[in-house]
PDB file of N, CA and C in Angstrom:
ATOM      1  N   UNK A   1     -49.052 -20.527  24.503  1.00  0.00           N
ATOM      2  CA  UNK A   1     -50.426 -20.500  24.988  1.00  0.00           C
ATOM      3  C   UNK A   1     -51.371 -20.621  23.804  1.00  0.00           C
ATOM      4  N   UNK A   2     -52.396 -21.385  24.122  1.00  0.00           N
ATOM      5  CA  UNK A   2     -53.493 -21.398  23.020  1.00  0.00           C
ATOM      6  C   UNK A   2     -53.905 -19.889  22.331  1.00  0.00           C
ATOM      7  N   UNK A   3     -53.910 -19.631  20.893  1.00  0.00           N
ATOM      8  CA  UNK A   3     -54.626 -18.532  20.474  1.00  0.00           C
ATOM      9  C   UNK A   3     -55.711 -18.112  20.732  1.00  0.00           C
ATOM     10  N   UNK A   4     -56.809 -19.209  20.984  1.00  0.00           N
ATOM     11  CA  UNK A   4     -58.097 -19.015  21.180  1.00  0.00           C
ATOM     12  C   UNK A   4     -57.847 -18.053  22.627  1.00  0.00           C
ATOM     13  N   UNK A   5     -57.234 -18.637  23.727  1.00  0.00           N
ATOM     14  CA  UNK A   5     -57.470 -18.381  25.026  1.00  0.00           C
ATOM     15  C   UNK A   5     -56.550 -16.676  25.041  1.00  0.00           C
ATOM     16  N   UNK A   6     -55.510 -16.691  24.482  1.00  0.00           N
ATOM     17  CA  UNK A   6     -54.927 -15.590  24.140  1.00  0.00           C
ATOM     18  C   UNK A   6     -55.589 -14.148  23.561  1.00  0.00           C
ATOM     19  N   UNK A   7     -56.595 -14.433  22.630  1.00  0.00           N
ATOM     20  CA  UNK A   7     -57.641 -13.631  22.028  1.00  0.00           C
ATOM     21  C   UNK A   7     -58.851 -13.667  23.530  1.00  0.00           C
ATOM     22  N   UNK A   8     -59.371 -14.915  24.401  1.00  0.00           N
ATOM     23  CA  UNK A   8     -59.879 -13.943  24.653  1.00  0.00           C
ATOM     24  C   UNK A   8     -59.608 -13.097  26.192  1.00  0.00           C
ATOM     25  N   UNK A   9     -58.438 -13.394  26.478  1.00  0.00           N
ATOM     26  CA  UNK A   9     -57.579 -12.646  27.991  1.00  0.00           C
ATOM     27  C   UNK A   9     -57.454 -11.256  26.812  1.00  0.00           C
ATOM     28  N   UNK A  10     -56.963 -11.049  25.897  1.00  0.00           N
ATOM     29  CA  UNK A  10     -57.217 -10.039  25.033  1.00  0.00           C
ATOM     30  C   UNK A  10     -58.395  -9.142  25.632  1.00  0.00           C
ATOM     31  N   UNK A  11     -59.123  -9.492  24.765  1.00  0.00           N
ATOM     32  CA  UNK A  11     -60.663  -8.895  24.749  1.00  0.00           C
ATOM     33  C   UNK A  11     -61.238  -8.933  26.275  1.00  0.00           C
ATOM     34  N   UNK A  12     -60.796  -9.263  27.267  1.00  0.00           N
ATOM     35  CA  UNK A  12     -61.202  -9.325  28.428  1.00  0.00           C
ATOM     36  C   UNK A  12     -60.365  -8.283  29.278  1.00  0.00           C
ATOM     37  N   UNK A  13     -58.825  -8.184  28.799  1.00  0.00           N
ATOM     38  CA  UNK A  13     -58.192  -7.135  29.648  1.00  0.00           C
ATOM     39  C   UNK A  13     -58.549  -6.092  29.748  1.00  0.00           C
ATOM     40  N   UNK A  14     -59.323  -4.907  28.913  1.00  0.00           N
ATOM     41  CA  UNK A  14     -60.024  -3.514  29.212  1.00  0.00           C
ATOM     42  C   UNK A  14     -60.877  -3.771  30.865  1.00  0.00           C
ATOM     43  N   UNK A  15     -61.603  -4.529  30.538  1.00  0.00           N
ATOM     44  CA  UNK A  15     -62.949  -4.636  31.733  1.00  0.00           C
ATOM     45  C   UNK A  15     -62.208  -5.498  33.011  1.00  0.00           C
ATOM     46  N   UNK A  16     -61.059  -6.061  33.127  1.00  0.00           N
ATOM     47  CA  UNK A  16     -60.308  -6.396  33.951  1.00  0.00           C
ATOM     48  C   UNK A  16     -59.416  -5.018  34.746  1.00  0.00           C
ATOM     49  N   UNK A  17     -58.728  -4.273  33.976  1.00  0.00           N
ATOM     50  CA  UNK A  17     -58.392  -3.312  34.114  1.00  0.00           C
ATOM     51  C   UNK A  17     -59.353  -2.221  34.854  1.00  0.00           C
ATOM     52  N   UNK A  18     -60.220  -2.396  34.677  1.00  0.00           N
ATOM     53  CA  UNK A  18     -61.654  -1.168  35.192  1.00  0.00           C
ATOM     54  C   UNK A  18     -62.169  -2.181  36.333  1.00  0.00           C
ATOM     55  N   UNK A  19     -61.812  -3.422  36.742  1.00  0.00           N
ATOM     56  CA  UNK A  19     -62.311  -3.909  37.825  1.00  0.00           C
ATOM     57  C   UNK A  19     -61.151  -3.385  38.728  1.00  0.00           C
ATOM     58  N   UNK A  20     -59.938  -3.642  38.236  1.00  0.00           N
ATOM     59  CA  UNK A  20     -58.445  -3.019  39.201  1.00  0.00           C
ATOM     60  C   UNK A  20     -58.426  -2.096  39.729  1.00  0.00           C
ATOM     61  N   UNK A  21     -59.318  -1.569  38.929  1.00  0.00           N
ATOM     62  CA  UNK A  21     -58.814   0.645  39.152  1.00  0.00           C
ATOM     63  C   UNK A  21     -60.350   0.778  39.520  1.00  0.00           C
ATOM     64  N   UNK A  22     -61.208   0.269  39.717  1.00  0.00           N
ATOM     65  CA  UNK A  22     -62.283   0.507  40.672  1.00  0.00           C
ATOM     66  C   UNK A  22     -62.336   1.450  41.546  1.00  0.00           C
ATOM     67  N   UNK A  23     -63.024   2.265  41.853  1.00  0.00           N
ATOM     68  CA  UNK A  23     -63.179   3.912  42.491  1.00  0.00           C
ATOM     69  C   UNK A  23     -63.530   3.168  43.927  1.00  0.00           C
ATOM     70  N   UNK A  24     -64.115   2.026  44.171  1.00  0.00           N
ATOM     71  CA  UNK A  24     -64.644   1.220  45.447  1.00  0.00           C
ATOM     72  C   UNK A  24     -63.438   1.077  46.452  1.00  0.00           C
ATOM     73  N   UNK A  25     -62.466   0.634  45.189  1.00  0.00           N
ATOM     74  CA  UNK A  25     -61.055   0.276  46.422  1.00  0.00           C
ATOM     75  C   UNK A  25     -60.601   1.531  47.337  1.00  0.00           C
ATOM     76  N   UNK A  26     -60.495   2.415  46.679  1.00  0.00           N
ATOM     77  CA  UNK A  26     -60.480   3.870  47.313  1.00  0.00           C
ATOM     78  C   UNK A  26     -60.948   4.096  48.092  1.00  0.00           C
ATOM     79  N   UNK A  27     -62.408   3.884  48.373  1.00  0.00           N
ATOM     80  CA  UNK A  27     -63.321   4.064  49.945  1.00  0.00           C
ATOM     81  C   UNK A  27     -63.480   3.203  50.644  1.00  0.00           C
ATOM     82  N   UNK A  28     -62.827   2.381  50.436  1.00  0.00           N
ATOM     83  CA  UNK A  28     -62.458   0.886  51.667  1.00  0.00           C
ATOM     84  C   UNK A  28     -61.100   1.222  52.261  1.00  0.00           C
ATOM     85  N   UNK A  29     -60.716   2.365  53.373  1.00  0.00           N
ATOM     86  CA  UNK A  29     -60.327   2.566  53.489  1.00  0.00           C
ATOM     87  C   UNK A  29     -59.886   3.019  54.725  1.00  0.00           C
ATOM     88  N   UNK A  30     -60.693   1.948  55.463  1.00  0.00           N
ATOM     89  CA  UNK A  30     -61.195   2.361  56.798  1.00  0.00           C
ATOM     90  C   UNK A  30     -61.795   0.774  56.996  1.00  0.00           C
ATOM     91  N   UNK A  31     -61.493   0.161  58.559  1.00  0.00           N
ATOM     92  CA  UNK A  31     -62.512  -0.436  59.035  1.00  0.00           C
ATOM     93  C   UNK A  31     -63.775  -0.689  58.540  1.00  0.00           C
ATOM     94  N   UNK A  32     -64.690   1.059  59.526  1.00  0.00           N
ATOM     95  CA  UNK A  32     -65.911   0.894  58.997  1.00  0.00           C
ATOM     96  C   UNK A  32     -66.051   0.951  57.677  1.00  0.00           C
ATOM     97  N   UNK A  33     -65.668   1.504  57.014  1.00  0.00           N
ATOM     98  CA  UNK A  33     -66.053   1.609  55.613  1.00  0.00           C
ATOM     99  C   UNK A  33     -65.844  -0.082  54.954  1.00  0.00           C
ATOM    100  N   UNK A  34     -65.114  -0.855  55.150  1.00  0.00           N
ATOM    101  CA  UNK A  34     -65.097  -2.054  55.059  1.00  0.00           C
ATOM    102  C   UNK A  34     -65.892  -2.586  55.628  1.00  0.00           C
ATOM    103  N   UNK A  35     -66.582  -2.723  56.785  1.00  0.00           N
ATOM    104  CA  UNK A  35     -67.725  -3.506  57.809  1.00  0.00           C
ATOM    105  C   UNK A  35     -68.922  -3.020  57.299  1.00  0.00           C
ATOM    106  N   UNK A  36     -69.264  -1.666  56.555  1.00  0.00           N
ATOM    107  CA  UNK A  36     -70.879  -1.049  55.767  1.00  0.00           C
ATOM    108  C   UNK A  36     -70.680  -1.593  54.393  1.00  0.00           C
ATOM    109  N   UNK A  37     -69.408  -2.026  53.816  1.00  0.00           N
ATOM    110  CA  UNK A  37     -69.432  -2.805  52.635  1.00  0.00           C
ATOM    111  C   UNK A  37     -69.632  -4.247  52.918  1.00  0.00           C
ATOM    112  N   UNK A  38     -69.407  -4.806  53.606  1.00  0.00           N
ATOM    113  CA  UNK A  38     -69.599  -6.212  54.304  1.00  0.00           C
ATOM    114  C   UNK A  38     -71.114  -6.220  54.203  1.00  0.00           C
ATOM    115  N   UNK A  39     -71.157  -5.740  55.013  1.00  0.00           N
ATOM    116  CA  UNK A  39     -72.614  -5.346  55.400  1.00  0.00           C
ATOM    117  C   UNK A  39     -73.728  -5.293  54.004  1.00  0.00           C
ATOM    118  N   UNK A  40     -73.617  -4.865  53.467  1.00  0.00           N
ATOM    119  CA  UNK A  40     -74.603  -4.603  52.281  1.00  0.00           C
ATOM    120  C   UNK A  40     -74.215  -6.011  51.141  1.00  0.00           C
ATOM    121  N   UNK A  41     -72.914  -6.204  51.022  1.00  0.00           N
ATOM    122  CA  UNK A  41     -72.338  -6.982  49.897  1.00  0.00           C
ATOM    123  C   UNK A  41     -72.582  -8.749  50.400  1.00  0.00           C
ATOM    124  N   UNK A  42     -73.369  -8.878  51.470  1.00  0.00           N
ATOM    125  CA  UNK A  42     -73.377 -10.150  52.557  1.00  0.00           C
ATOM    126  C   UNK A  42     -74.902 -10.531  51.416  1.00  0.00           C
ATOM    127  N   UNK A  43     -75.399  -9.987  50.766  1.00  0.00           N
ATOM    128  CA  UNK A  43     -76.822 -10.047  50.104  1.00  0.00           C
ATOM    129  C   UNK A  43     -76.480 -10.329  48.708  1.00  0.00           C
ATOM    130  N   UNK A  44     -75.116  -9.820  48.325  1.00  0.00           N
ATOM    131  CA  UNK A  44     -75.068 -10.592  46.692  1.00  0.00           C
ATOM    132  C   UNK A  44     -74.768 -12.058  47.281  1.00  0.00           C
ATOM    133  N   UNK A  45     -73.552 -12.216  47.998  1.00  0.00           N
ATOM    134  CA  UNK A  45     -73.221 -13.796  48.432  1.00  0.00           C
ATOM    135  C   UNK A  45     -74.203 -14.831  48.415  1.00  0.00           C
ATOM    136  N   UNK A  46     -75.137 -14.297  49.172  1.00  0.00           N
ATOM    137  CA  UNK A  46     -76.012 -14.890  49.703  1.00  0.00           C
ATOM    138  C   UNK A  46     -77.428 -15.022  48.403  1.00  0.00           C
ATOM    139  N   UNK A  47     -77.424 -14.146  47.377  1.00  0.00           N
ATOM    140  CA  UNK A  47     -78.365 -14.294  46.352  1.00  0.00           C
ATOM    141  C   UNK A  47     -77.544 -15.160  45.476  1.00  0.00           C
ATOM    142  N   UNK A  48     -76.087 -15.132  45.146  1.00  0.00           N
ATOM    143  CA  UNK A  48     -75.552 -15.783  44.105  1.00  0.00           C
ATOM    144  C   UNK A  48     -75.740 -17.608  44.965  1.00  0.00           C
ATOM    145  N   UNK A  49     -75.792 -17.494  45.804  1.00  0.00           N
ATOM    146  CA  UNK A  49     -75.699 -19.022  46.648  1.00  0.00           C
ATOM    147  C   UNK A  49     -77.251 -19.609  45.749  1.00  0.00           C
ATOM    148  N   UNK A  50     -78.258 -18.937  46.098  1.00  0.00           N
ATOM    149  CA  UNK A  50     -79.418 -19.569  45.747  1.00  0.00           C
ATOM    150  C   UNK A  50     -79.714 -19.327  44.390  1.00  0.00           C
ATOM    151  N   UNK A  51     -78.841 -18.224  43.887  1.00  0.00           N
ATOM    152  CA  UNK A  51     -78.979 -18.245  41.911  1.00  0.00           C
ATOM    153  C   UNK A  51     -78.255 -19.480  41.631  1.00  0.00           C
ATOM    154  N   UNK A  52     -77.605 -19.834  42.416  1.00  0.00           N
ATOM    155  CA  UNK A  52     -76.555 -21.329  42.117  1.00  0.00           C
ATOM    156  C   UNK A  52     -77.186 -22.415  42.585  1.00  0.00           C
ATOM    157  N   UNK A  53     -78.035 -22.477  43.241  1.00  0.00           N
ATOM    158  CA  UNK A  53     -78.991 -23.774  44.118  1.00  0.00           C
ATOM    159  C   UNK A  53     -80.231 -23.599  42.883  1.00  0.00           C
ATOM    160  N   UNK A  54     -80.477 -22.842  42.369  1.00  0.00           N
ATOM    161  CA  UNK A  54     -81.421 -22.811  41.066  1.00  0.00           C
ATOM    162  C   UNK A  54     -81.124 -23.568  40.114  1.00  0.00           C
ATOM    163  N   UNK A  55     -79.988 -23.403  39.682  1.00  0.00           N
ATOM    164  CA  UNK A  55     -79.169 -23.922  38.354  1.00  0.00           C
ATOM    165  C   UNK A  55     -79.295 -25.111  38.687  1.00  0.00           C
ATOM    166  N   UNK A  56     -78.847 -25.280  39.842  1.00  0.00           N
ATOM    167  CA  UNK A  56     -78.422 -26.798  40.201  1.00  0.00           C
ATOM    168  C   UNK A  56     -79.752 -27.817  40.466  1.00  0.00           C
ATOM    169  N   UNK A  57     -80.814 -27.150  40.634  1.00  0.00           N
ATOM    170  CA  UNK A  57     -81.947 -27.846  41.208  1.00  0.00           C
ATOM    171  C   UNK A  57     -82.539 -28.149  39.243  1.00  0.00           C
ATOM    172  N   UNK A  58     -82.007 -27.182  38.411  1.00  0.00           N
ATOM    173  CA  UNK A  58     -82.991 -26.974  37.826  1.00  0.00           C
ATOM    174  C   UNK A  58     -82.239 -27.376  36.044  1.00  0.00           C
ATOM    175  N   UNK A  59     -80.884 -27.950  36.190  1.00  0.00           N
ATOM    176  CA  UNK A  59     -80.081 -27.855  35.277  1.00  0.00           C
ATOM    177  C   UNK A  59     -79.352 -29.620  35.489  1.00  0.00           C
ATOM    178  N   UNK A  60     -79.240 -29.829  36.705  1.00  0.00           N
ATOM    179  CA  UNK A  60     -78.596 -31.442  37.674  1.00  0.00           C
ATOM    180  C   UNK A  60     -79.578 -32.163  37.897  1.00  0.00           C
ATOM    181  N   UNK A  61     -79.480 -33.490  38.239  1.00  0.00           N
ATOM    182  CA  UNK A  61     -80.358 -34.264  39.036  1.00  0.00           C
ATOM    183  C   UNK A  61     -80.061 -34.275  40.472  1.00  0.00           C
ATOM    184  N   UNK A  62     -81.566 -33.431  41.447  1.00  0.00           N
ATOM    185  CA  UNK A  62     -81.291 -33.459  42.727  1.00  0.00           C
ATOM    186  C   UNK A  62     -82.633 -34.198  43.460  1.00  0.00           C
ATOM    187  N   UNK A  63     -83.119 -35.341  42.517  1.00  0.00           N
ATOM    188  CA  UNK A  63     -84.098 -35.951  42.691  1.00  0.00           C
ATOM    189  C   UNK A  63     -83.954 -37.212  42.945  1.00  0.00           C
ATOM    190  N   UNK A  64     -84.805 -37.931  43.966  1.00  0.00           N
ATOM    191  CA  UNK A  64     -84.635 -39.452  44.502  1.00  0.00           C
ATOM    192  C   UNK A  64     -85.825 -40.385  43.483  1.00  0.00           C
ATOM    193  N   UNK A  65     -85.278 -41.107  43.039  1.00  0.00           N
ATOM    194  CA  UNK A  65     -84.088 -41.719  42.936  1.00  0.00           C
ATOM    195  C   UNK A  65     -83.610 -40.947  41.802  1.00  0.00           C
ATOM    196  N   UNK A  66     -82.154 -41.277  41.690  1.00  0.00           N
ATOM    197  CA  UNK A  66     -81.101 -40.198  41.360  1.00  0.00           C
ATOM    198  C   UNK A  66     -81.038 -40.484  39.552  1.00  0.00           C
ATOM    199  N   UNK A  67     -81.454 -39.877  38.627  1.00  0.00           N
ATOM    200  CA  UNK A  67     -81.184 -40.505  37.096  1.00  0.00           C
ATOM    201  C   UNK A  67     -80.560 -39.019  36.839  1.00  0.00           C
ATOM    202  N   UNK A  68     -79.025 -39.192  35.829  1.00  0.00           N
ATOM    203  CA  UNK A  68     -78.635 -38.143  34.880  1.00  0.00           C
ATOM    204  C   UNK A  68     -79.873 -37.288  34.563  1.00  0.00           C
ATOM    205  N   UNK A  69     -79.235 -35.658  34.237  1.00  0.00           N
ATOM    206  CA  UNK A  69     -80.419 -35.420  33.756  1.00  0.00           C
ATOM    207  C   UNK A  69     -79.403 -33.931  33.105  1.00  0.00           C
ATOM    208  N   UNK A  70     -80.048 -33.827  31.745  1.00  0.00           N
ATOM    209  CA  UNK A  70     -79.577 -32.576  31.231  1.00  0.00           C
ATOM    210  C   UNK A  70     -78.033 -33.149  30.869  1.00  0.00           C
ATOM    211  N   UNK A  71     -77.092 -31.595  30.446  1.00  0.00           N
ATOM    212  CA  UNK A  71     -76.097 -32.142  29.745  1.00  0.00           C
ATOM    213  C   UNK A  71     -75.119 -31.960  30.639  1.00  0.00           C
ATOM    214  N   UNK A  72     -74.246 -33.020  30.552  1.00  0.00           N
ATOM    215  CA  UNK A  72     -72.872 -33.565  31.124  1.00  0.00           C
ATOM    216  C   UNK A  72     -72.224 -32.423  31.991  1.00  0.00           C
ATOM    217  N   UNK A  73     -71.631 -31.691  30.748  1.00  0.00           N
ATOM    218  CA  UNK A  73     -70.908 -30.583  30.934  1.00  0.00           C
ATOM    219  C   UNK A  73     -71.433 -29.517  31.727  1.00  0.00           C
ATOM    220  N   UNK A  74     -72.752 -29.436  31.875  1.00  0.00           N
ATOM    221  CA  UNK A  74     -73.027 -28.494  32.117  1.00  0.00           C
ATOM    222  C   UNK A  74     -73.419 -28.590  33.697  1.00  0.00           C
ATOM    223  N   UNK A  75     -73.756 -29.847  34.128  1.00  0.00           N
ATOM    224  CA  UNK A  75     -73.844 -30.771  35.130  1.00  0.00           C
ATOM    225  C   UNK A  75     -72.291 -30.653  36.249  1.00  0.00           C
ATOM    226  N   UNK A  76     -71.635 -30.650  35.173  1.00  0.00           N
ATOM    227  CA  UNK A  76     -70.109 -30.650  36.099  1.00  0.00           C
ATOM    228  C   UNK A  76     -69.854 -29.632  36.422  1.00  0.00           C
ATOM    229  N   UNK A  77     -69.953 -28.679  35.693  1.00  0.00           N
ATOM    230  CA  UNK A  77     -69.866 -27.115  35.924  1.00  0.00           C
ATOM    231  C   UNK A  77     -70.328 -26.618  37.300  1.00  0.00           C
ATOM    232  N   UNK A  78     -71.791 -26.961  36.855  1.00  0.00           N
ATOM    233  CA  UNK A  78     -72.769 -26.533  37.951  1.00  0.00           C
ATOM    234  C   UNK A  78     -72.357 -27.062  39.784  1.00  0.00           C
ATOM    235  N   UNK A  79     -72.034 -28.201  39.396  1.00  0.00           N
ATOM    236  CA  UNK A  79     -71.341 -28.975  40.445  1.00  0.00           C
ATOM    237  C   UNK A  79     -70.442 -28.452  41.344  1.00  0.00           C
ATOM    238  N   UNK A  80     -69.208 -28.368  40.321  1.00  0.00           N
ATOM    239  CA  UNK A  80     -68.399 -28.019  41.350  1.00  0.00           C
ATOM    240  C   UNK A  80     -68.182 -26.632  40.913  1.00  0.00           C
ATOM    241  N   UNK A  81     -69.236 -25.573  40.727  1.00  0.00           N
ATOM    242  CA  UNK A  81     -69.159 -23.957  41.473  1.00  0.00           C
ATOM    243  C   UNK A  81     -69.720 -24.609  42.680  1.00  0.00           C
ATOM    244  N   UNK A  82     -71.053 -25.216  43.103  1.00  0.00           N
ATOM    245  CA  UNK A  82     -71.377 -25.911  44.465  1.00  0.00           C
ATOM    246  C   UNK A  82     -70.718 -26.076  45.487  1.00  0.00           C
ATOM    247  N   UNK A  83     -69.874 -27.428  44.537  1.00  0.00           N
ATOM    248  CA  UNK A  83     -68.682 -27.922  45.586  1.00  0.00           C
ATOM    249  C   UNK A  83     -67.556 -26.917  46.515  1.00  0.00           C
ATOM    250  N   UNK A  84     -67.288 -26.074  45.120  1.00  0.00           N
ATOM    251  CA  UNK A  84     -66.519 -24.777  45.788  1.00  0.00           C
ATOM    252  C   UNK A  84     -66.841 -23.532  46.662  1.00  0.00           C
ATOM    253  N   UNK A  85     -68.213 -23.318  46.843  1.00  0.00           N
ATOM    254  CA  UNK A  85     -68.691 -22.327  47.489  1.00  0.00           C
ATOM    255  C   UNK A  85     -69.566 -22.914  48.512  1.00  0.00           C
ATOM    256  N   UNK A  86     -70.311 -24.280  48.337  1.00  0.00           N
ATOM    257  CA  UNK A  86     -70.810 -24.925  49.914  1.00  0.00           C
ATOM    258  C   UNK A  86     -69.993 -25.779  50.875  1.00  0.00           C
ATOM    259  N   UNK A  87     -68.843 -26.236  50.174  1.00  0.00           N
ATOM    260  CA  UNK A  87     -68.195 -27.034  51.155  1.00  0.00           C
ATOM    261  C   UNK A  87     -66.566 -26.476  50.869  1.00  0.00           C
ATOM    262  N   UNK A  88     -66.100 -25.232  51.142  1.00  0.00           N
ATOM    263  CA  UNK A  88     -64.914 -24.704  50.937  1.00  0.00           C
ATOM    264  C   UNK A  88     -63.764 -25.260  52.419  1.00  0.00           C
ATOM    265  N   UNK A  89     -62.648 -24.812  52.526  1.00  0.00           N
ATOM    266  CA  UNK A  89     -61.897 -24.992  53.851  1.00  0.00           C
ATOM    267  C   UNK A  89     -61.362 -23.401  53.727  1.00  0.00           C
ATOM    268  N   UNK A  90     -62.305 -23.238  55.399  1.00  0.00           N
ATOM    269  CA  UNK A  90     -61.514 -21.709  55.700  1.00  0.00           C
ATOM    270  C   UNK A  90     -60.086 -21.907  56.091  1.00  0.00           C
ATOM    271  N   UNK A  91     -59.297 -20.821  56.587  1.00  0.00           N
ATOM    272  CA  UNK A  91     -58.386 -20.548  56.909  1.00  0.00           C
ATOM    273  C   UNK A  91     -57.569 -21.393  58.397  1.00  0.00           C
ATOM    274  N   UNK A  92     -58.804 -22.098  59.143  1.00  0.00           N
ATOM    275  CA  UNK A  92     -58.526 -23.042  60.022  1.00  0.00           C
ATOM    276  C   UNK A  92     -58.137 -24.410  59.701  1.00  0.00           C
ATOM    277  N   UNK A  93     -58.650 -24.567  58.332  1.00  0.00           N
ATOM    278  CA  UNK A  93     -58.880 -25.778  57.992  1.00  0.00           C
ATOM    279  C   UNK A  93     -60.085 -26.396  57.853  1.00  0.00           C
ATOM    280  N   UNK A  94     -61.342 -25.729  58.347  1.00  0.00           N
ATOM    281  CA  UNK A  94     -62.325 -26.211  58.316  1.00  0.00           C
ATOM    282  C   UNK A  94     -63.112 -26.097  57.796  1.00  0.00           C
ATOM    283  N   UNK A  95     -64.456 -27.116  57.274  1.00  0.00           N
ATOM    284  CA  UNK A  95     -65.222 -27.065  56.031  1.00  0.00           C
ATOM    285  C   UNK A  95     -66.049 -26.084  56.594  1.00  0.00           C
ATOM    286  N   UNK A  96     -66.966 -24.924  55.004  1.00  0.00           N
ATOM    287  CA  UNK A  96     -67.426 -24.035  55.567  1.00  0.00           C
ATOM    288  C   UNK A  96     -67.842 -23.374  54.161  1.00  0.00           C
ATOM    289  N   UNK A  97     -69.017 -22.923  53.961  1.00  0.00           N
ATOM    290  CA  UNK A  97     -69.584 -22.206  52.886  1.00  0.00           C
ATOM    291  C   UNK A  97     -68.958 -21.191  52.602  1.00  0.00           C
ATOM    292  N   UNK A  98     -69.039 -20.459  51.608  1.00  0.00           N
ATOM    293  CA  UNK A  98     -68.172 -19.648  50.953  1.00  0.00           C
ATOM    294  C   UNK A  98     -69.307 -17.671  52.510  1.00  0.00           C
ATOM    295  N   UNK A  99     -70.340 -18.505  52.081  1.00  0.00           N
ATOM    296  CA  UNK A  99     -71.331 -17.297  53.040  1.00  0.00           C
ATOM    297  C   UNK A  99     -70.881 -17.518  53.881  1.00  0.00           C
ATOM    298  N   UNK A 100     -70.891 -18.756  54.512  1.00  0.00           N
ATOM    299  CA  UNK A 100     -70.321 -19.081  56.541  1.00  0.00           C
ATOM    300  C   UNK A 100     -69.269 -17.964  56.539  1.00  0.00           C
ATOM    301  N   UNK A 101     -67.943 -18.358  55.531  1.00  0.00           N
ATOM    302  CA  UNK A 101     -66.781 -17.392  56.205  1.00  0.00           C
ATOM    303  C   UNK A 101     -67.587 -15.981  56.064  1.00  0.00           C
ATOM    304  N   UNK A 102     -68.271 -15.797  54.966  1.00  0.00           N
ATOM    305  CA  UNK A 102     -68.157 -14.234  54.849  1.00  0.00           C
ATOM    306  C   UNK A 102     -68.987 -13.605  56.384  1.00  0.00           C
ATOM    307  N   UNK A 103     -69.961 -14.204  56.705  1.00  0.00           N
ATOM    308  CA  UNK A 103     -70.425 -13.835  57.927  1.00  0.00           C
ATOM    309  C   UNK A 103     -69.541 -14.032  58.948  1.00  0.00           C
ATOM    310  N   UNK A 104     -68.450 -15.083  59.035  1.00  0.00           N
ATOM    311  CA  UNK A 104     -67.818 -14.928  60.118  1.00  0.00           C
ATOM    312  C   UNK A 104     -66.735 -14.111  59.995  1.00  0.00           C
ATOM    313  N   UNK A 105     -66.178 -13.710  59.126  1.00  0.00           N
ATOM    314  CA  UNK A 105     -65.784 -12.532  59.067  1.00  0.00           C
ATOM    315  C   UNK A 105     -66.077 -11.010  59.381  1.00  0.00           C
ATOM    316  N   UNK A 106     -67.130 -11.196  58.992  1.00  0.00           N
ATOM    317  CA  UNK A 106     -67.812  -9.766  59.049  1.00  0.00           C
ATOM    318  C   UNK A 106     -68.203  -9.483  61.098  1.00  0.00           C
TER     319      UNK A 106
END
C-alpha cells in the first residue's frame, strides 16, 4: 500500500475509532428511538444536499450556455458527490436521491 495513504488511515484511525464506539449507537436501540433520530437527522441530509448544490452552483458550470469553469479536479469531485447522492439506486433498483430514500424510510 502507498505510504502516503498508510500514514494517513494512520492518523485517521483514533477519530474513526470514536466514530465506532459512539455513545449514539447505544440509544438506538429501539424503534422509536431510531424513528426520533430519523426524525431530527432528516435536516443534516437535507442541509448537506444544498451545502452540495452550493459548491456545485458556485465551484461548476451550471450556466446556459455551458463553458468550463473553475478547476478540473475540483469540478469532478463536486460532480460526482452530486451524481452519488441525487441520482443513487435504492434497494428496488430505482433511481432516487440519497434524501428520497431517507424519507422513505423513515
Amino acid at each position: 500500500m502507498n505510504k502516503h495513504i498508510e500514514k494517513l488511515e494512520e492518523a485517521l484511525d483514533p477519530y474513526r475509532r470514536e466514530l465506532v464506539n459512539h455513545e449514539l449507537y447505544s440509544k438506538l436501540n429501539s424503534i422509536k428511538s431510531i424513528q426520533y433520530f430519523m426524525e431530527q437527522h432528516v435536516y443534516a441530509v437535507w442541509d448537506f444536499m444544498s451545502l452540495l448544490k452550493s459548491l456545485q452552483i458556485n465551484l461548476t458550470s451550471t450556466t446556459i450556455p455551458w463553458t468550463p469553469n473553475g478547476n478540473p479536479a475540483t469540478r469532478r469531485l463536486i460532480n460526482e458527490i452530486v451524481w452519488g447522492e441525487e441520482s443513487d439506486v435504492n434497494d428496488k433498483g430505482v433511481a432516487a436521491s440519497h434524501y428520497e430514500m431517507y424519507i422513505e424510510a423513515m
